[in-house]
Protein backbone atom coordinates (compact mmCIF):
# COMPACT_ATOMS: atom_id res chain seq x y z
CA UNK A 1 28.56 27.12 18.36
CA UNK A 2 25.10 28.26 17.23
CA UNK A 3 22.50 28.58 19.79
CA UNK A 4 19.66 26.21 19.37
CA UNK A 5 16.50 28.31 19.68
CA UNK A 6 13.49 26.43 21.49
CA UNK A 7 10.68 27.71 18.82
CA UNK A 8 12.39 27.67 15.77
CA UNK A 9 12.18 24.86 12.97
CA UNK A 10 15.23 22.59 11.98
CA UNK A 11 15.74 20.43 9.12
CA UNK A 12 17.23 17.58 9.90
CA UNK A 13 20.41 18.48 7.94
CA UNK A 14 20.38 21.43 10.15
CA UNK A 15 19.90 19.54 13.32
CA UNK A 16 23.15 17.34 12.15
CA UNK A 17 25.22 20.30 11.90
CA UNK A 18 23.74 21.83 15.19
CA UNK A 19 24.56 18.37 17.26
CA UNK A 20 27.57 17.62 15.35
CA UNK A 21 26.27 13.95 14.19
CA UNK A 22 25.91 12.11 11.27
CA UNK A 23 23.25 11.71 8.76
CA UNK A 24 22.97 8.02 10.12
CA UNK A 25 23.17 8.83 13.60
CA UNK A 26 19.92 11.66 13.18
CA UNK A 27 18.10 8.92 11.33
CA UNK A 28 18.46 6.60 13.92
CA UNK A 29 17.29 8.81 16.73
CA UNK A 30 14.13 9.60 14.55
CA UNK A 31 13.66 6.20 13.99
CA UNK A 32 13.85 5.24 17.57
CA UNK A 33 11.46 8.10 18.20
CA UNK A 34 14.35 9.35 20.25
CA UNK A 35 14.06 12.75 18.64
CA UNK A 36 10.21 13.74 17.97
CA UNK A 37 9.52 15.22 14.60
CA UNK A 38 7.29 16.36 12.26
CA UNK A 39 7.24 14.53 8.65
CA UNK A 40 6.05 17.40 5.72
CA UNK A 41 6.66 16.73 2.01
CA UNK A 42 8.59 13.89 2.80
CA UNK A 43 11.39 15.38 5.27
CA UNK A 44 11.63 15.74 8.82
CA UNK A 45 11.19 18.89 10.38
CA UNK A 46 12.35 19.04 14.25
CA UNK A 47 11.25 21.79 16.48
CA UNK A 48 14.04 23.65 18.63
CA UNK A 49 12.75 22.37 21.74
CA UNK A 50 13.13 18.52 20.73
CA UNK A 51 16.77 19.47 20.62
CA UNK A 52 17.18 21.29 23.69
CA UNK A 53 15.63 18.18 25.56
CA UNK A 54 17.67 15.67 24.19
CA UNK A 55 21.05 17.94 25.46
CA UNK A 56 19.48 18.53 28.85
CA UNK A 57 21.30 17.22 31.95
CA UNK A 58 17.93 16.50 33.42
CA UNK A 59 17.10 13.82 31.01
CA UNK A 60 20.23 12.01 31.19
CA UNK A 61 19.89 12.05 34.80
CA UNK A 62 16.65 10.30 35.00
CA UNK A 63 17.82 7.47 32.14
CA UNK A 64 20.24 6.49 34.24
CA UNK A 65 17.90 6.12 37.09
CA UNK A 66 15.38 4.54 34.95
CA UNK A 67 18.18 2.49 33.72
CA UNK A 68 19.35 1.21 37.47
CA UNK A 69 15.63 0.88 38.65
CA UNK A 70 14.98 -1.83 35.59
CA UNK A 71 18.30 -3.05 36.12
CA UNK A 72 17.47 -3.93 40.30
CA UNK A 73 14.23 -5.15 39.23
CA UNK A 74 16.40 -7.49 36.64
CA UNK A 75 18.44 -8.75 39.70
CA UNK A 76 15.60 -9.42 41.98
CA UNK A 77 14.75 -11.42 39.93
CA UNK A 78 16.88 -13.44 39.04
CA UNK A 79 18.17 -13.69 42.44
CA UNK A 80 15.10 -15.77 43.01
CA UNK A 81 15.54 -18.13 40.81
């Protein structure tokens, strides 16, 4: 596996091969602003660090607790109906 390095500059057919998607999955994830990128000339330039978040432990960790808080907040609610 190649070692993603946190202040270098990947295309985005070089950040498919370094997560092991597809070229529909990586425009997705830009589209949902999932992966933060630059746009020069046209294409997509991600830097290092973008990738490194989005394979952190950390960050999954607090999605899922974002994801339970809105889903109590969800169940209060309708609890009171």
């Amino acid at each position: 596996m190649d070692e993603i390095k946190p202040n270098t500059v990947y295309t985005t057919a070089e950040t498919q091969k370094l997560l092991k998607i597809s070229n529909s999955t990586i425009k997705r994830l830009l589209k949902r602003g999932l992966i933060r990128a630059n746009k020069i000339g046209g294409q997509y330039r991600i830097l290092g660090k973008e990738l490194l978040h989005i394979l952190s432990p950390d960050l999954e960790k607090e999605a899922v607790a974002s994801y339970l808080k809105i889903k109590s907040g969800v169940v209060k609610k309708i609890n009171k109906w």
